[in-house]
N, C-alpha and C. Protein backbone atom coordinates (compact mmCIF):
# COMPACT_ATOMS: atom_id res chain seq x y z
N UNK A 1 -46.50 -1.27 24.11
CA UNK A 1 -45.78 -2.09 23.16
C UNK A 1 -45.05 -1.24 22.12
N UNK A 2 -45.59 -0.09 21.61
CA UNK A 2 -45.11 0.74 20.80
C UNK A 2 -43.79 1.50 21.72
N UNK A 3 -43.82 1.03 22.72
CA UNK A 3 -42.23 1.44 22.72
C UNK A 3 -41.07 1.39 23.06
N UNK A 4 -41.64 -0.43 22.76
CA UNK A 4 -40.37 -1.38 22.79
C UNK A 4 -39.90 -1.15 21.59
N UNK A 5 -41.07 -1.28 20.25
CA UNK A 5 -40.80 -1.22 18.94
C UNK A 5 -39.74 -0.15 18.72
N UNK A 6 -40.41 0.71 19.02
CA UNK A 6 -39.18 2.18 18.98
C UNK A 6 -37.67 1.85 19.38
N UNK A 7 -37.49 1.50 20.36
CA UNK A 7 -36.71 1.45 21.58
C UNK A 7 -35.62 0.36 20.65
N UNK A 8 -36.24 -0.66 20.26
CA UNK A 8 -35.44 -1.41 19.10
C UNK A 8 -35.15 -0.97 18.03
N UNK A 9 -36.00 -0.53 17.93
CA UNK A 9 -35.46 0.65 16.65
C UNK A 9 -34.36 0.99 16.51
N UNK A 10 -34.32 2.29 17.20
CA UNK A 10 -33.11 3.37 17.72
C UNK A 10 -32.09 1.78 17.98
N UNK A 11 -32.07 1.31 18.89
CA UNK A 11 -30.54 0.57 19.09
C UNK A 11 -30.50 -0.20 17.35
N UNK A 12 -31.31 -0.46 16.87
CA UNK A 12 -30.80 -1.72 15.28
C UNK A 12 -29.89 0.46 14.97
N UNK A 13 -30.58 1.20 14.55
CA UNK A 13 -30.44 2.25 13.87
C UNK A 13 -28.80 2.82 14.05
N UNK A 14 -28.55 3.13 15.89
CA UNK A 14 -27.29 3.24 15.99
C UNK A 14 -26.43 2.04 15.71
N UNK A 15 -26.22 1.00 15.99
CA UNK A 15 -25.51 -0.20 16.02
C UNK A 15 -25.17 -0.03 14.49
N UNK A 16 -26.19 0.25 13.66
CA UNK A 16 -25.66 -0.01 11.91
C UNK A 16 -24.90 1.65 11.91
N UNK A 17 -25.10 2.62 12.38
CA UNK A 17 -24.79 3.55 12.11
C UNK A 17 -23.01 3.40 13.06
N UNK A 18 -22.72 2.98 13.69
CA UNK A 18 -21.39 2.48 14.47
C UNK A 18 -20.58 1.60 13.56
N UNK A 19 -21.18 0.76 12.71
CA UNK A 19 -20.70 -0.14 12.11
C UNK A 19 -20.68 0.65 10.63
N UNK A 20 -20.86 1.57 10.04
CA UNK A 20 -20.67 2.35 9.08
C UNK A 20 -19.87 2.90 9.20
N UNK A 21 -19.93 3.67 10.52
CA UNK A 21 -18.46 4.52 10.33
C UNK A 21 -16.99 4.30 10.67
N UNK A 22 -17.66 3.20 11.38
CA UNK A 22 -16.01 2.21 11.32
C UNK A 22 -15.73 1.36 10.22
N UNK A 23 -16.49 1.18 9.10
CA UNK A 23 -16.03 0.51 7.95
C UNK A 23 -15.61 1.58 7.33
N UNK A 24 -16.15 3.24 6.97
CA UNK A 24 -15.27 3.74 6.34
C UNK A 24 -14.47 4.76 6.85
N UNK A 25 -14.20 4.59 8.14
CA UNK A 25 -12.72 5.27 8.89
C UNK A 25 -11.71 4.12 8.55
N UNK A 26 -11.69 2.80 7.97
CA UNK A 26 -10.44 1.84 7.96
C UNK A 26 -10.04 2.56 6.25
N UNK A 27 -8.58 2.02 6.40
CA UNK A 27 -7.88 1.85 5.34
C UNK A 27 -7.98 0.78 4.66
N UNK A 28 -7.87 0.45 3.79
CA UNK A 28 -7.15 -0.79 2.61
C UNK A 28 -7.27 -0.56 1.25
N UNK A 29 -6.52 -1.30 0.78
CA UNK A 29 -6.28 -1.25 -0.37
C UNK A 29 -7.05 -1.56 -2.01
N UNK A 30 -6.81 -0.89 -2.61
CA UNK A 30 -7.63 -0.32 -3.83
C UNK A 30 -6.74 -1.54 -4.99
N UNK A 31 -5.16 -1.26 -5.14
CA UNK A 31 -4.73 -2.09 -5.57
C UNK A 31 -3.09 -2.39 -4.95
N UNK A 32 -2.25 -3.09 -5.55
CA UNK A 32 -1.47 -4.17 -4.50
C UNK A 32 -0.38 -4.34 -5.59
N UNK A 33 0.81 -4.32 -5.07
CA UNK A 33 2.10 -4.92 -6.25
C UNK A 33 2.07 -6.20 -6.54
N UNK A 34 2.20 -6.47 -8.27
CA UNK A 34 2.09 -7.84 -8.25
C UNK A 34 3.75 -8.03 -8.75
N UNK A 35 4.31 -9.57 -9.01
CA UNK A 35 5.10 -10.24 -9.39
C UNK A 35 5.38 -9.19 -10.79
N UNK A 36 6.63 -9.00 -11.10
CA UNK A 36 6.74 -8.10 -12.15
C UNK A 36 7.97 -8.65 -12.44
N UNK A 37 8.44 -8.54 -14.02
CA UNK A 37 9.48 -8.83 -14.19
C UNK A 37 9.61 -7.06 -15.59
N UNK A 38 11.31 -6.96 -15.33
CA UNK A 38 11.52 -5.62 -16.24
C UNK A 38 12.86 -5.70 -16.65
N UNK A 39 13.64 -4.46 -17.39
CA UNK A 39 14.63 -4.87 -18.32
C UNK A 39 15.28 -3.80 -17.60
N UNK A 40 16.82 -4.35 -17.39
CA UNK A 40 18.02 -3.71 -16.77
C UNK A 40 17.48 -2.16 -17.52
N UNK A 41 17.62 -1.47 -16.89
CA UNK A 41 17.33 0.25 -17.79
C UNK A 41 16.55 0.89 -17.20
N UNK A 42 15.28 0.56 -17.30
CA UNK A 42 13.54 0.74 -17.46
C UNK A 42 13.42 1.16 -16.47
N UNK A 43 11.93 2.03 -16.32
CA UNK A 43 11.32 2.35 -15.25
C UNK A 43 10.16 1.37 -15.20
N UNK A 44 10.34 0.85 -13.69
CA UNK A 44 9.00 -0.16 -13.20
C UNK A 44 8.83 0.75 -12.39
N UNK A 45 7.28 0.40 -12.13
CA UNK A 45 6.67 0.58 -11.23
C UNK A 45 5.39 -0.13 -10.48
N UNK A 46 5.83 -0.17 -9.25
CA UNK A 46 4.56 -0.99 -8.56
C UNK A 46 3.17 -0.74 -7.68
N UNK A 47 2.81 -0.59 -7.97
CA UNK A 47 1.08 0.02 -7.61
C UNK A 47 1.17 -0.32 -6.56
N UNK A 48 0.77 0.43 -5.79
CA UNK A 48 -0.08 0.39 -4.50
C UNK A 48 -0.99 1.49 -4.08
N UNK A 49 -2.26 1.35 -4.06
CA UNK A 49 -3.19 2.58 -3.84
C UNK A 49 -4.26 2.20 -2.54
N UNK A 50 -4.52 3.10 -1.86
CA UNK A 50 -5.08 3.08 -0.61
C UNK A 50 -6.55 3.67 -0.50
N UNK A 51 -7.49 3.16 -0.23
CA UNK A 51 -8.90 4.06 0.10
C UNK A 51 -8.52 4.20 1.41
N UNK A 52 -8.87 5.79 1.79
CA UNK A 52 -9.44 6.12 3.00
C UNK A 52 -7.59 5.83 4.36
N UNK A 53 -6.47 6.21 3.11
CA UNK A 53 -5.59 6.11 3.73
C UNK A 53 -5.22 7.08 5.10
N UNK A 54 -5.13 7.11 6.51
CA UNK A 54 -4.80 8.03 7.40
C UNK A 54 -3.61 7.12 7.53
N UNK A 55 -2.91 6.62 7.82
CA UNK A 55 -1.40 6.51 8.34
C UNK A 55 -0.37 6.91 6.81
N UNK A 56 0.73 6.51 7.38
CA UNK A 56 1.66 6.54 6.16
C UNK A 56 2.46 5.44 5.63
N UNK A 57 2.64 6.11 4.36
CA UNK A 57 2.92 4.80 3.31
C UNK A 57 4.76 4.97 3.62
N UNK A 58 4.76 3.78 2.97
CA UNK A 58 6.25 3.10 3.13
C UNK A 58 6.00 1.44 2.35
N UNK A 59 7.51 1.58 1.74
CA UNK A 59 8.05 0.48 1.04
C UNK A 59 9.04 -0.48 1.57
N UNK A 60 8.61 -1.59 1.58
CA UNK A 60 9.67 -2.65 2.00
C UNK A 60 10.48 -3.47 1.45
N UNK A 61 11.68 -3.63 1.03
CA UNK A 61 12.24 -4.69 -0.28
C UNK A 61 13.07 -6.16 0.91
N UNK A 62 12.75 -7.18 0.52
CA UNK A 62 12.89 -7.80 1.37
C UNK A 62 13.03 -7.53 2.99
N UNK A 63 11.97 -7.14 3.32
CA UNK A 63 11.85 -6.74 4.80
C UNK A 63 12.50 -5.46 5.54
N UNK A 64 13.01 -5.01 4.31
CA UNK A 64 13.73 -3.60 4.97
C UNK A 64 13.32 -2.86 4.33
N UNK A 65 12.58 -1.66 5.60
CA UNK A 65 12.01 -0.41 5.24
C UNK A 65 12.54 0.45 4.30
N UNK A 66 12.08 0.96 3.44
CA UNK A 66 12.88 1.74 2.57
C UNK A 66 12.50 3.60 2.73
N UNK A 67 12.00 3.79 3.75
CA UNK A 67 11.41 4.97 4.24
C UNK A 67 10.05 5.85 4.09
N UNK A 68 9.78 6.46 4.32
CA UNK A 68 8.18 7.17 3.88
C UNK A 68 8.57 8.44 3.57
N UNK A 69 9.72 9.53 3.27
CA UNK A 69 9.30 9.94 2.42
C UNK A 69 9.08 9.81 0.76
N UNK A 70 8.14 10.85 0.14
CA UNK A 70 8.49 10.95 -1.24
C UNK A 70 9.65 10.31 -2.12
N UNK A 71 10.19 11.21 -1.49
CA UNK A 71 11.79 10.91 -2.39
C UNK A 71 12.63 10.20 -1.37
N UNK A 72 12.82 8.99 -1.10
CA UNK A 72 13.46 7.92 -0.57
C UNK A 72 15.24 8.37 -0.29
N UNK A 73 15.08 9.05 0.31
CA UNK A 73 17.20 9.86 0.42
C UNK A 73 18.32 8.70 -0.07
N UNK A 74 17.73 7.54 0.87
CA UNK A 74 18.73 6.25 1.05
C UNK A 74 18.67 5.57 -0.51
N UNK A 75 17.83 6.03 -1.53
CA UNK A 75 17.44 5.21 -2.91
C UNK A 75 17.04 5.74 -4.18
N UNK A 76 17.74 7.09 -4.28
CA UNK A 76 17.66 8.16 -5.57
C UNK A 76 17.02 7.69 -5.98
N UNK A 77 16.92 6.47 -6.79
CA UNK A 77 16.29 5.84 -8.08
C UNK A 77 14.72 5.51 -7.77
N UNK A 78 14.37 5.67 -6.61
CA UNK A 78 13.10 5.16 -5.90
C UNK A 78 12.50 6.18 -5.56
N UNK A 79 11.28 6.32 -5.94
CA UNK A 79 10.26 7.63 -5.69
C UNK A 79 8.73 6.85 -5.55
N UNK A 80 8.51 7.52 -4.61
CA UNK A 80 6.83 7.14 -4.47
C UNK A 80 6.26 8.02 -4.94
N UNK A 81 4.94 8.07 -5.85
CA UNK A 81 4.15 8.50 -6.24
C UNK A 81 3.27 9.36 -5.28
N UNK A 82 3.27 10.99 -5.65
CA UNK A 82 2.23 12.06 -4.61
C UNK A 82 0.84 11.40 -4.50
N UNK A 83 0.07 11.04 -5.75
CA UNK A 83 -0.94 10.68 -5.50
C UNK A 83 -1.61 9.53 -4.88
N UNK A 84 -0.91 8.28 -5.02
CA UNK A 84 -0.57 7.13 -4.51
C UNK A 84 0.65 6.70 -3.51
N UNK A 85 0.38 5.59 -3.55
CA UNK A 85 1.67 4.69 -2.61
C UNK A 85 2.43 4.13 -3.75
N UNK A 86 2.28 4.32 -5.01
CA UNK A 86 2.91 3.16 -6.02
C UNK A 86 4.12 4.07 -5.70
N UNK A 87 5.33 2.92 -6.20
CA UNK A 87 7.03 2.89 -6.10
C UNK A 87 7.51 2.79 -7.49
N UNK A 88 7.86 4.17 -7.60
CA UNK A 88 8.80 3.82 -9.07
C UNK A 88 9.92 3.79 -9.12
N UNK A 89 10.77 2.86 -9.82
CA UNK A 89 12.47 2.90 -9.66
C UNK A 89 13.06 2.97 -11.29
N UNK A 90 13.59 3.81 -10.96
CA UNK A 90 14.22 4.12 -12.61
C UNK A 90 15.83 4.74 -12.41
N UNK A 91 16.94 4.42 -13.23
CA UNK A 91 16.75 2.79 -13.97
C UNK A 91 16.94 1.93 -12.90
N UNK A 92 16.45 1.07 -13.80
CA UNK A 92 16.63 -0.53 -13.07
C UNK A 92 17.72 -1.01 -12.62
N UNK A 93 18.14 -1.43 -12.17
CA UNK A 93 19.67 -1.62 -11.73
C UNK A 93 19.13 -3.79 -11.40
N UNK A 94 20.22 -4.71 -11.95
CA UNK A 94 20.17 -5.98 -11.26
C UNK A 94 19.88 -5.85 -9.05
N UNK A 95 20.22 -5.24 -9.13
CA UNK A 95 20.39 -5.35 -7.59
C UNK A 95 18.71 -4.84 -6.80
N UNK A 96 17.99 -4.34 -7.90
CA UNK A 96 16.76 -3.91 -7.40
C UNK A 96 16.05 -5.08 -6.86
N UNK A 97 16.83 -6.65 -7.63
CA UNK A 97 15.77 -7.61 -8.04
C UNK A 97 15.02 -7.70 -6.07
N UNK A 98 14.03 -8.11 -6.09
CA UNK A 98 13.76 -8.33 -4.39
C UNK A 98 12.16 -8.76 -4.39
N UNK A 99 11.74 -8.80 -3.20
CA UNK A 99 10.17 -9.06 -2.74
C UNK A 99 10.25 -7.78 -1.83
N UNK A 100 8.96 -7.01 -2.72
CA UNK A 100 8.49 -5.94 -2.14
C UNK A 100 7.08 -5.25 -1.48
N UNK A 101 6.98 -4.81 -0.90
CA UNK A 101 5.51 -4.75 0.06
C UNK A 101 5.45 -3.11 0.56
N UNK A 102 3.86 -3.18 0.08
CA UNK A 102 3.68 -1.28 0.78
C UNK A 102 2.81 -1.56 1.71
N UNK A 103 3.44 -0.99 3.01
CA UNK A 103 2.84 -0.93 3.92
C UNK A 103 1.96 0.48 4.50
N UNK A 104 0.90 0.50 4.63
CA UNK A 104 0.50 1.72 5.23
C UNK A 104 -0.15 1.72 6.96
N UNK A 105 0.87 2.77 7.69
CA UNK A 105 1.30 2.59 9.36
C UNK A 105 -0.29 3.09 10.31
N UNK A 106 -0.17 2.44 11.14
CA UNK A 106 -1.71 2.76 12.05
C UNK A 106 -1.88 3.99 12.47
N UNK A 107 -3.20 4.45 13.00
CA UNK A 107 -3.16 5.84 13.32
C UNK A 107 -3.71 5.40 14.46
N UNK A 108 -4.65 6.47 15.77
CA UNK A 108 -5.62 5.94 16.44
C UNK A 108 -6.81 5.63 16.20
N UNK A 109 -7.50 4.45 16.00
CA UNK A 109 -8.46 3.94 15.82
C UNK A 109 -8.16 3.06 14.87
N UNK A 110 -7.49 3.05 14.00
CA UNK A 110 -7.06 2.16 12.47
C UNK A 110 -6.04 1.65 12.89
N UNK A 111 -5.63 0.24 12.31
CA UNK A 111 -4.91 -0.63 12.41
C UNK A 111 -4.01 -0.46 10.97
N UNK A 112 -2.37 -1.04 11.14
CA UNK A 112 -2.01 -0.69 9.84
C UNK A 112 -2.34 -1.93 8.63
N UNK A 113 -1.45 -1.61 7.47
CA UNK A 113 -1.91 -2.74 6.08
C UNK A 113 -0.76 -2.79 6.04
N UNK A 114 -0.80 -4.20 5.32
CA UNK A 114 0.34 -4.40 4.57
C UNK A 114 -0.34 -4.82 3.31
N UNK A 115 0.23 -4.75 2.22
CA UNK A 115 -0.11 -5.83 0.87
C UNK A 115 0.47 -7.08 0.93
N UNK A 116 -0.03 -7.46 -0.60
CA UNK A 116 0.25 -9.00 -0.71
C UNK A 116 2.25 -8.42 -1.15
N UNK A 117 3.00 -9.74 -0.96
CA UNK A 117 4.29 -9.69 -1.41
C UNK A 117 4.28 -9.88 -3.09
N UNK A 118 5.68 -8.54 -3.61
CA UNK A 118 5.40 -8.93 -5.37
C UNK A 118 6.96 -9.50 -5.64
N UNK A 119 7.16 -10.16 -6.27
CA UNK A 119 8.50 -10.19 -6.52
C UNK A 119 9.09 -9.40 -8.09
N UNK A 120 10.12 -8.95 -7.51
CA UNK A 120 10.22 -7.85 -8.71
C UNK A 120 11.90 -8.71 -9.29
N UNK A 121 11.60 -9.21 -10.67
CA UNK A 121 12.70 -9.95 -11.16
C UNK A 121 13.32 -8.48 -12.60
N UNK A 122 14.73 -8.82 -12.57
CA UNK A 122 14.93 -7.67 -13.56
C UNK A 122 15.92 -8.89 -14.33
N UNK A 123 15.86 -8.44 -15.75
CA UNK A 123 16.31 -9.23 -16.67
C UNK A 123 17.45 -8.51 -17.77
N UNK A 124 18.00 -9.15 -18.37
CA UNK A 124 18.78 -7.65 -19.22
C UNK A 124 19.06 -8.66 -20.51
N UNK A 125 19.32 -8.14 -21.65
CA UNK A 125 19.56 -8.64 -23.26
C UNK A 125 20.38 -9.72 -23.37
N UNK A 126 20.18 -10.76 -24.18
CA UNK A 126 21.24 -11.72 -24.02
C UNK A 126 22.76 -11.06 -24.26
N UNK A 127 23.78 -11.57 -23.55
CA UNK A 127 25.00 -11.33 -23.87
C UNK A 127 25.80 -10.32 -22.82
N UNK A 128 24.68 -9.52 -22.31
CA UNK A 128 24.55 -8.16 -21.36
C UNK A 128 24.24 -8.70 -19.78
N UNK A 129 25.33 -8.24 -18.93
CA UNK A 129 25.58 -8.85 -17.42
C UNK A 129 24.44 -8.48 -16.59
């Protein structure tokens, strides 16, 4: 009988030990862009931070990729953060206004993320276009 006990053992022991290390080989997210509103000029920026990130980050403004590197070629004003995924755009320009999403891309074994959608509204002084 003592070694069935065992025998169950070892399988509860690996099974939790399988299920550990696939909870922390996944990615997700730490924090997420929210709804932001900012002033024609300014530097915004929108958080996005990753635990246990292996794929790569990238920004989406209404559904179009805005690229993964660093420094965004196609969007001077747009830089992702080395330490994070957050997106900073400085200045603000009206045309930034959009719904934006950081996505981080699958590797083998991990599936990719997306975040929640933020909408980024830009506003400017009365009187001022």
């Amino acid at each position: 009988m003592e070694c069935l006990v065992n025998k169950a053992c070892l399988i509860i022991i690996f099974l939790n030990t399988m299920v550990m290390n696939n909870v922390s080989s996944l990615q997700y997210f730490l924090t997420q862009p929210e709804n932001t509103t900012a002033m024609v000029g300014s530097l915004v920026t929108l958080p996005c931070m990753v635990s246990n990130m292996q794929g790569v980050c990238q920004w989406t403004r209404d559904g179009l990729g805005l690229g993964v590197d660093l420094e965004l070629a196609a969007y001077p004003r747009f830089t992702m953060s080395e330490n994070s995924c957050a997106l900073q755009i400085a200045p603000l320009l009206p045309s930034d206004e959009g719904v934006y999403q950081c996505q981080v891309g699958a590797m083998p074994g991990v599936g990719p993320i997306t975040s929640q959608s933020a909408s980024l509204r830009v506003t400017s002084e009365p009187g001022q276009p």
